[in-house]
Protein backbone atom coordinates (compact mmCIF):
# COMPACT_ATOMS: atom_id res chain seq x y z
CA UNK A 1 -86.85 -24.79 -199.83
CA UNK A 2 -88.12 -21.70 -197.49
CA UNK A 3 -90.85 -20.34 -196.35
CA UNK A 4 -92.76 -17.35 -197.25
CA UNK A 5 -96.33 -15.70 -196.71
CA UNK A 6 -98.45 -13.71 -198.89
CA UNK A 7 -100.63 -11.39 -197.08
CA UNK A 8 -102.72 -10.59 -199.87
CA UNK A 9 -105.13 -7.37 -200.14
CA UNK A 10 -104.90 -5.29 -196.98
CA UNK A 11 -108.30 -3.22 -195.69
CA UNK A 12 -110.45 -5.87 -196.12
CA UNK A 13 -111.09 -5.45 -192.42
CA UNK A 14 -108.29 -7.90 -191.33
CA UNK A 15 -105.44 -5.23 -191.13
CA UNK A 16 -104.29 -6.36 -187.39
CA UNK A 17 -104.91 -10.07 -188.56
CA UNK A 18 -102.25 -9.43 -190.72
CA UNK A 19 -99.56 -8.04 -189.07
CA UNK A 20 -100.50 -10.66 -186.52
CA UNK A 21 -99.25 -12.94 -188.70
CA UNK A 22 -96.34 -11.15 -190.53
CA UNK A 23 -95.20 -11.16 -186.80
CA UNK A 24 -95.65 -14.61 -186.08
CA UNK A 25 -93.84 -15.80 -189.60
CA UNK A 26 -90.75 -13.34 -188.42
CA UNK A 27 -90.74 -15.14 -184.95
CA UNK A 28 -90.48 -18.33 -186.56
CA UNK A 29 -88.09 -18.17 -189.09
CA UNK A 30 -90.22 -17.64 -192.19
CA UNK A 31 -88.04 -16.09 -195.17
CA UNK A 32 -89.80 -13.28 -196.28
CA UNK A 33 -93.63 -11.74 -196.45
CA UNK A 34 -95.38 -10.50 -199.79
CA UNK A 35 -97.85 -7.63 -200.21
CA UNK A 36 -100.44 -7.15 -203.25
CA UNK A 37 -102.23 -4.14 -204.56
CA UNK A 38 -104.89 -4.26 -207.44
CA UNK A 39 -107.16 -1.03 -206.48
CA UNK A 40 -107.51 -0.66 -203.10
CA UNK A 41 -104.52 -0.59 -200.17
CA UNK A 42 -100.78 0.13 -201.98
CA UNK A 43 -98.56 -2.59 -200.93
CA UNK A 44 -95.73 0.03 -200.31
CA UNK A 45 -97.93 1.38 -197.18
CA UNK A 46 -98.24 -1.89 -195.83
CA UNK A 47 -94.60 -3.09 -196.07
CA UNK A 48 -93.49 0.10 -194.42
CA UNK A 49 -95.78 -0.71 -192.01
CA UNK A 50 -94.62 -4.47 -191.76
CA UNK A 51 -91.40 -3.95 -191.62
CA UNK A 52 -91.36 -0.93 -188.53
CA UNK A 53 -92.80 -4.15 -186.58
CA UNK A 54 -90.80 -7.02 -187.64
CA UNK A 55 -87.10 -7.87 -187.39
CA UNK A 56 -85.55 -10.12 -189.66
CA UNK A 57 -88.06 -11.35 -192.17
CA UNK A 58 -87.85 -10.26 -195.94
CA UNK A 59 -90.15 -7.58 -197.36
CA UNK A 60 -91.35 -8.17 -201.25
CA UNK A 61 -93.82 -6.50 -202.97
CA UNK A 62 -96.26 -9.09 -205.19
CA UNK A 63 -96.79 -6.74 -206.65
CA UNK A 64 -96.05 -3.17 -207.52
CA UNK A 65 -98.45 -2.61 -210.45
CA UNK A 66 -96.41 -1.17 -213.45
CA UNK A 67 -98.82 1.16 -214.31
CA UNK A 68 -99.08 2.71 -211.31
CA UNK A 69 -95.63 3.81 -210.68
CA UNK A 70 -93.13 5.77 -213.31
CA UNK A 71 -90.07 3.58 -213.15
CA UNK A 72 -87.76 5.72 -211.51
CA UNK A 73 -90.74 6.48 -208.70
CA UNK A 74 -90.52 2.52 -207.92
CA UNK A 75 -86.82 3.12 -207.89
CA UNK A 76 -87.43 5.87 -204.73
CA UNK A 77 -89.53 3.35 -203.43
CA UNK A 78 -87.75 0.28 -203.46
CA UNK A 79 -84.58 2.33 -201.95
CA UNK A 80 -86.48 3.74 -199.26
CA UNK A 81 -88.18 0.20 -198.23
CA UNK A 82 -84.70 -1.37 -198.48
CA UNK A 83 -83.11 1.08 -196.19
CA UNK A 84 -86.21 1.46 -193.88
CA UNK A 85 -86.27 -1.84 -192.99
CA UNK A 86 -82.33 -2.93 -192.98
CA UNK A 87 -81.91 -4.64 -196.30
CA UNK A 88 -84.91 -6.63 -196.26
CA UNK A 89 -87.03 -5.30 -199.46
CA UNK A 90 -87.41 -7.17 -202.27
CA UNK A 91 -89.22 -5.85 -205.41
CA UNK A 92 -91.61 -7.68 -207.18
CA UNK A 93 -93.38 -6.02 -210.28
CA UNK A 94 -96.39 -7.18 -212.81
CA UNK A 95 -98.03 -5.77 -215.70
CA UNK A 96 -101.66 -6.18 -213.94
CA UNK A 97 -104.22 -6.46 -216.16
CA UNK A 98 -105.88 -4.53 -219.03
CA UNK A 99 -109.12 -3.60 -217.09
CA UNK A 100 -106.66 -2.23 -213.99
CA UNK A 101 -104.60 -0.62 -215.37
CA UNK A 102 -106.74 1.28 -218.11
CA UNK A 103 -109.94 1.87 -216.08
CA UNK A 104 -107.80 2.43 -212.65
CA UNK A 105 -104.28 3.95 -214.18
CA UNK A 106 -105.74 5.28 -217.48
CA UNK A 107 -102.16 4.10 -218.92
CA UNK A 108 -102.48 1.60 -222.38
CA UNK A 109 -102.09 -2.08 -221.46
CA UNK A 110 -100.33 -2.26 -225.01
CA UNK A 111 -97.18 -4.31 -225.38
CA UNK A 112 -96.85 -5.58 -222.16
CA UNK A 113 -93.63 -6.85 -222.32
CA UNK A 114 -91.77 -4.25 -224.22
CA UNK A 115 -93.00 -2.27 -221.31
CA UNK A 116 -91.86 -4.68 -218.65
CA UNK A 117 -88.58 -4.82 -220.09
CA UNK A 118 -88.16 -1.27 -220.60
CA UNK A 119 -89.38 -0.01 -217.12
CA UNK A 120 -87.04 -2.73 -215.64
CA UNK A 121 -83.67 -1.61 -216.99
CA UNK A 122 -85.41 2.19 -216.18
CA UNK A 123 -85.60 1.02 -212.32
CA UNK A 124 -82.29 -0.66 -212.08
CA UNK A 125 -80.59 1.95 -213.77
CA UNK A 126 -82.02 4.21 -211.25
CA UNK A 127 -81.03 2.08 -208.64
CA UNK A 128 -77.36 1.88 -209.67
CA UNK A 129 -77.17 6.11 -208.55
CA UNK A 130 -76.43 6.92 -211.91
CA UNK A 131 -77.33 9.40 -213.66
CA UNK A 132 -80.63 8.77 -215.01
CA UNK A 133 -80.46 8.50 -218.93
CA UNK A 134 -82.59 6.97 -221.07
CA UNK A 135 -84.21 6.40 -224.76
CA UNK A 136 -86.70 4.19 -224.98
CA UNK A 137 -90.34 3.25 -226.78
CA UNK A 138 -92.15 4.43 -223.42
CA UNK A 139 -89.68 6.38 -221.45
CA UNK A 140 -87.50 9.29 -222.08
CA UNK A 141 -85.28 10.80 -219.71
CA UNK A 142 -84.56 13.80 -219.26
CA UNK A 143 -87.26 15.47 -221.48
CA UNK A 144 -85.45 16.52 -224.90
CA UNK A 145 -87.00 19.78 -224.97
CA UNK A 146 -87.51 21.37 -221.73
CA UNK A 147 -85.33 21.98 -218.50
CA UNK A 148 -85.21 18.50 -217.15
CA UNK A 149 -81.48 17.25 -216.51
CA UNK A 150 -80.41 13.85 -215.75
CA UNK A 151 -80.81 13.13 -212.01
CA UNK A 152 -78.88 10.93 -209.77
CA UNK A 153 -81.11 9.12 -207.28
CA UNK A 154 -80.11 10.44 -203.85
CA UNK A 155 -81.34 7.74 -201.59
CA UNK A 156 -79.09 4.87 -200.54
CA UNK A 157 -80.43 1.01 -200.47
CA UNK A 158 -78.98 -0.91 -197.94
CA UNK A 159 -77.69 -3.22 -200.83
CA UNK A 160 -76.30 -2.54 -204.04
CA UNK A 161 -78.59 -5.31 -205.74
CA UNK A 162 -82.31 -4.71 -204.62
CA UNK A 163 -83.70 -8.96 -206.00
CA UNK A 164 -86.28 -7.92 -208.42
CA UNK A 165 -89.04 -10.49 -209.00
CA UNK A 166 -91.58 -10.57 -211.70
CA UNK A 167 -94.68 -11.82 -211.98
CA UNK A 168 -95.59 -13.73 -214.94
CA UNK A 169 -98.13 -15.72 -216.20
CA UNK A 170 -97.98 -16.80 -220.15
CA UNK A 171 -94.71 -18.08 -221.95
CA UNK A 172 -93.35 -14.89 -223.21
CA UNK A 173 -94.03 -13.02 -219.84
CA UNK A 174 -91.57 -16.11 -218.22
CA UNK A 175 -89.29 -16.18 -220.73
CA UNK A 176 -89.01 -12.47 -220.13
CA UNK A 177 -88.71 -12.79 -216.66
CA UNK A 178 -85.86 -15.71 -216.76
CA UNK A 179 -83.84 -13.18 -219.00
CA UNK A 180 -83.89 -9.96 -217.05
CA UNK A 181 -85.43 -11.11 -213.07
CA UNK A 182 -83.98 -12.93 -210.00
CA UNK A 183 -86.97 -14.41 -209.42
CA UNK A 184 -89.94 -15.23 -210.52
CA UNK A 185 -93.53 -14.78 -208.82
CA UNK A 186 -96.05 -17.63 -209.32
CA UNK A 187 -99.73 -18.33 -209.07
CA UNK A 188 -101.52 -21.82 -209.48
CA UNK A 189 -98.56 -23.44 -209.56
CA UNK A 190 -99.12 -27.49 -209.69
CA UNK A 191 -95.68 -29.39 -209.41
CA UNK A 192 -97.31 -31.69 -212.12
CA UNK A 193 -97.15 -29.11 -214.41
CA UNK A 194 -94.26 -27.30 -213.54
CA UNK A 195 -92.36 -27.45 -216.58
CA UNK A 196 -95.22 -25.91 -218.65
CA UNK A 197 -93.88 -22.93 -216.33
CA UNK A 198 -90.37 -23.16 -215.68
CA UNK A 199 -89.23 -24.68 -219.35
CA UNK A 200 -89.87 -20.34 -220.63
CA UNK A 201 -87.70 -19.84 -217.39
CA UNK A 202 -84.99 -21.51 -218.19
CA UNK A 203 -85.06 -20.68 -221.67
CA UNK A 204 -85.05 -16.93 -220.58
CA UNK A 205 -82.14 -17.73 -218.34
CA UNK A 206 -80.16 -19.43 -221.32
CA UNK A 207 -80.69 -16.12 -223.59
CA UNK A 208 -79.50 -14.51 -220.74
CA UNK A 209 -76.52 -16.87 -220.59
CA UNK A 210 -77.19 -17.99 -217.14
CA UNK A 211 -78.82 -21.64 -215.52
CA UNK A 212 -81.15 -21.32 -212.20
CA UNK A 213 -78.46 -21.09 -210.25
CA UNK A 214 -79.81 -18.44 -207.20
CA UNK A 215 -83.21 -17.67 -209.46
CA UNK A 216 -86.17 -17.69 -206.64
CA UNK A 217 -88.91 -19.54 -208.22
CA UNK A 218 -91.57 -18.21 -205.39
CA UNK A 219 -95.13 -19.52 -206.51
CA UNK A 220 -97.99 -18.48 -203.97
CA UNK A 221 -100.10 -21.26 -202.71
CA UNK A 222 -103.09 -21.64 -200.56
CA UNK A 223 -102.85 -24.05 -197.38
CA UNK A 224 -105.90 -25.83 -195.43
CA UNK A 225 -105.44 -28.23 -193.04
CA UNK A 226 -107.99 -30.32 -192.01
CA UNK A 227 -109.14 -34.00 -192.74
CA UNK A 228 -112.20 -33.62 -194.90
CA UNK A 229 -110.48 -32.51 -198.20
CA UNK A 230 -113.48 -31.56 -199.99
CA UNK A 231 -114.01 -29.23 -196.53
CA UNK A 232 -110.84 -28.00 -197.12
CA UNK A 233 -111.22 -27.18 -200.94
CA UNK A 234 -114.40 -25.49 -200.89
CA UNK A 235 -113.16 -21.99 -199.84
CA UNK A 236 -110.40 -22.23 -202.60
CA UNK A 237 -113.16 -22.18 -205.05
CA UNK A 238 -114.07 -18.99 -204.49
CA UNK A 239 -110.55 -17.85 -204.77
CA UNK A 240 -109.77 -19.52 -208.10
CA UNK A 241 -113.39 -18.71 -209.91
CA UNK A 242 -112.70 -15.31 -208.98
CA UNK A 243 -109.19 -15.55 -211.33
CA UNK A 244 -110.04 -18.04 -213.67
CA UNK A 245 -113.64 -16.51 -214.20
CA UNK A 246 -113.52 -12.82 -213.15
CA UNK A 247 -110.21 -11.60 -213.85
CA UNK A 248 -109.68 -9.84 -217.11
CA UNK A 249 -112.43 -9.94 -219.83
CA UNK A 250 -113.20 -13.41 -221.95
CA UNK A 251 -110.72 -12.19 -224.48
CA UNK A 252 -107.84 -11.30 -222.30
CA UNK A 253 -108.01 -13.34 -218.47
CA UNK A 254 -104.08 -14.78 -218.22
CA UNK A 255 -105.49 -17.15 -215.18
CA UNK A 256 -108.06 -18.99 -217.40
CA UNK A 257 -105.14 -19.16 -220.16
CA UNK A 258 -102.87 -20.93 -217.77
CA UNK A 259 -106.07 -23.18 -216.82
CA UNK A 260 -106.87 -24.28 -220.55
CA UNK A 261 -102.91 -24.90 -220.70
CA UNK A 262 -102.68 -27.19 -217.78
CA UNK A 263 -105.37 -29.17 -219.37
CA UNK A 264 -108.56 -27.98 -217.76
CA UNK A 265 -110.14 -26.25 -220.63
CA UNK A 266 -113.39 -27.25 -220.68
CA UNK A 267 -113.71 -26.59 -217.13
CA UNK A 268 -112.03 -23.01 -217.16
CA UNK A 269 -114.78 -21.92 -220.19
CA UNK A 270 -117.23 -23.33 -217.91
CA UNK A 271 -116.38 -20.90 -214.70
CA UNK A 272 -115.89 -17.83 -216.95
CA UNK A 273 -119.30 -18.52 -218.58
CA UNK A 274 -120.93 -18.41 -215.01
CA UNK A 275 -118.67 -15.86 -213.34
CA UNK A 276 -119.07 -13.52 -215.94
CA UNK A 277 -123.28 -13.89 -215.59
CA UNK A 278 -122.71 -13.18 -212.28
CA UNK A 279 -123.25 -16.80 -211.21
CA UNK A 280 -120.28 -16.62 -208.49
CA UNK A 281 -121.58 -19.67 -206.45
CA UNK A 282 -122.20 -21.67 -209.23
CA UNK A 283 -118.93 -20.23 -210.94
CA UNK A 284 -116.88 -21.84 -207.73
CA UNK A 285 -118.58 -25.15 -207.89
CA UNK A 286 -117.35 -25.63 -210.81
CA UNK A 287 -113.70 -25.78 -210.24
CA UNK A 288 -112.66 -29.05 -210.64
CA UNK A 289 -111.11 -30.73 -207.14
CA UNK A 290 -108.30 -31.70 -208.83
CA UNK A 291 -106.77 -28.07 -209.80
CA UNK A 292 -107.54 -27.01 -206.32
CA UNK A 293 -106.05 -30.22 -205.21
CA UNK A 294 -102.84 -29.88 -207.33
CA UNK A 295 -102.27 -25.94 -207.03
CA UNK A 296 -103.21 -25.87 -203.29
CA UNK A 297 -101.53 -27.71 -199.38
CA UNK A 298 -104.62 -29.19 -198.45
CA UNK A 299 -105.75 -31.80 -195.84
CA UNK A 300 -103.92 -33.70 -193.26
CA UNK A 301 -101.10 -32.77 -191.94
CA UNK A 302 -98.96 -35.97 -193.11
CA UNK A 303 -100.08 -35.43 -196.88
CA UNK A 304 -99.36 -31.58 -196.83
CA UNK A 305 -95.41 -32.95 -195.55
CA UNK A 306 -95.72 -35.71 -198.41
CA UNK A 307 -97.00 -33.00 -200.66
CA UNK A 308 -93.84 -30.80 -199.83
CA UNK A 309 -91.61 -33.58 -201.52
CA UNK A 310 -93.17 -32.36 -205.10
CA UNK A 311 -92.89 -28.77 -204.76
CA UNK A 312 -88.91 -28.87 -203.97
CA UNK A 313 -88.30 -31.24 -206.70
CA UNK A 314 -90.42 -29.19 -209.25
CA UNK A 315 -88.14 -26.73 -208.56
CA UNK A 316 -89.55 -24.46 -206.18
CA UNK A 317 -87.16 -22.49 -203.96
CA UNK A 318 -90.01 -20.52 -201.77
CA UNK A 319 -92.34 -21.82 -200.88
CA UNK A 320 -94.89 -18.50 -200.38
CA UNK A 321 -98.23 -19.73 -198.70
CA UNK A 322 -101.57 -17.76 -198.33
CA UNK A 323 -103.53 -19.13 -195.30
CA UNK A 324 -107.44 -19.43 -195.65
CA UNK A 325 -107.90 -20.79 -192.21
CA UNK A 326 -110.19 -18.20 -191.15
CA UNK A 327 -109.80 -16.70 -187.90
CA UNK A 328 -106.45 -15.94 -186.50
CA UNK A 329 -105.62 -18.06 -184.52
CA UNK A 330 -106.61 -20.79 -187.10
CA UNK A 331 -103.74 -18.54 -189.78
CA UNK A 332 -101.23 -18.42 -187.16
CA UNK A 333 -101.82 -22.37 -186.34
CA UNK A 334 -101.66 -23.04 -189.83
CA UNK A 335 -98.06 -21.17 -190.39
CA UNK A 336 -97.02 -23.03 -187.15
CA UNK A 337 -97.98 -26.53 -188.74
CA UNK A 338 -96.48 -26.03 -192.02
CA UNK A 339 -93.13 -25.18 -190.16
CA UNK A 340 -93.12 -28.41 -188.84
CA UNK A 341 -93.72 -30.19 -191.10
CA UNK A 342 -91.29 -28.70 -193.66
CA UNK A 343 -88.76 -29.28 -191.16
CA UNK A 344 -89.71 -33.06 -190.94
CA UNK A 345 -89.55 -33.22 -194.25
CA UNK A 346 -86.37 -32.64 -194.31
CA UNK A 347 -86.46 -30.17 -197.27
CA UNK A 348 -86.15 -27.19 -194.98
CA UNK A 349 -83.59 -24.16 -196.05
């Protein structure tokens, strides 16, 4: 299992925090480091960025918003990180969500995955320098009627297969993304519970007529150490009311989906109820401990190592954390410490 970091949302004022800490993960051997966008800071900025002051670390993008890009745009893109930084870039992509990407994009969130598997075979035709044909429900290229001719994308990637990663969420989405990804990007991801995940994985990889042999199964997870776990919890509340409660309306929020799926129904109804009144505080408190407990590395550092043991034999392969240690020093200590302890684990890639 390896090592990853998820910088989350850059310009919330922490911008030399984190590449500070992108820095730090490429000194000590961390895999790769992830960038998000919803509607603020584009994570292709910031990667450029990341990788002009790292050296060997992976770049990955979780995620490029679909809406936001054409397909053969994120194409450009993913070529020009790739060669920019030596090879590093890895593309993740994700639908977003219906309030995004009609009240940011102004682009229909309608069929989802149609459009996730159309705009994938779009971008990796692109990236194969072929001329770019295609016939599809959302796409045509070139134009049929006007001057447009099939173009041949004149950038060159460092490699001839860019990884592409999705980022999925309800059964279909991960069935989708076994089938037609070489990876898959994760969020509350509780080893317990894994196969409520990874079964629609493998069963995309079977239509696909492949096992999870080299599939990246890269879930993002938060990491506090300390020795009062309740201490440690509290400021994953906020983080999980905010997607169980907040993100999406009531009739279309993926996160609370997963939540009533994993068995935490009553609980999830409870946080949207408040979150959505505006009750944030009171929206947090009601997380139980347990999903924080489960989807989160928290406490000691001896039960984060033991806690390890379950994530590699769920079937994670990177292991991507998000640190919400506070200051940087306290993020930097915290990558440090899970280093160590992976590698006395013993489960270390």
């Amino acid at each position: 299992m390896r090592l990853a970091v998820n910088l989350g949302y850059w310009g919330a004022g922490n911008d030399q925090d984190n590449l500070a800490v992108a820095r730090e993960a490429d000194r000590i051997g961390y895999d790769s480091v992830w960038a998000a966008e919803a509607y603020g800071s584009d994570a292709a900025t910031v990667l450029a960025f990341v990788a002009a002051q790292t050296e060997r670390i992976g770049i990955g993008s979780a995620i490029f918003q679909i809406p936001a890009r054409t397909p053969a745009m994120t194409a450009m893109t993913a070529a020009t990180l790739d060669s920019l930084s030596g090879g590093r870039f890895r593309l993740g992509l994700g639908v977003s969500g219906p309030q995004v990407s009609e009240g940011w994009y102004g682009v229909r969130f309608a069929k989802p995955l149609a459009r996730t598997r159309e705009y994938v075979a779009v971008v990796r035709q692109a990236l194969s320098r072929q001329p770019l044909r295609h016939e599809g429900e959302f796409w045509t290229l070139p134009l049929p009627d006007g001057p447009g001719k099939a173009l041949r994308l004149t950038a060159h990637p460092v490699r001839e297969h860019i990884p592409l990663y999705l980022a999925s969420v309800g059964p279909k989405n991960l069935e989708l993304t076994g089938e037609i990804a070489d990876g898959w990007l994760g969020i509350f991801f509780a080893p317990e519970h894994a196969a409520e995940s990874l079964d629609h994985v493998r069963a995309g990889r079977a239509k696909a007529g492949k096992d999870m042999t080299g599939f990246d199964v890269v879930p993002t997870v938060p990491v506090v150490f300390g020795d009062d776990l309740e201490a440690c919890a509290e400021p994953l509340r906020h983080y999980a009311a905010l997607y169980i409660g907040g993100m999406g309306s009531r009739e279309q929020n993926f996160y609370n989906r997963l939540a009533v799926r994993m068995g935490y129904g009553d609980a999830a109804a409870q946080v949207q109820d408040l979150y959505l009144a505006k009750q944030h505080r009171d929206a947090a408190a009601a997380v139980p401990f347990e999903f924080i407990d489960r989807t989160s590395l928290i406490g000691p550092v001896g039960r984060v190592r033991d806690r390890l043991a379950a994530y590699a034999e769920a079937g994670v392969t990177t292991l991507s954390v998000a640190s919400f240690a506070g200051p940087l020093e306290e993020r930097v200590g915290a990558l440090r410490t899970l280093a160590d302890a992976l590698d006395a684990s013993g489960l270390g890639d």
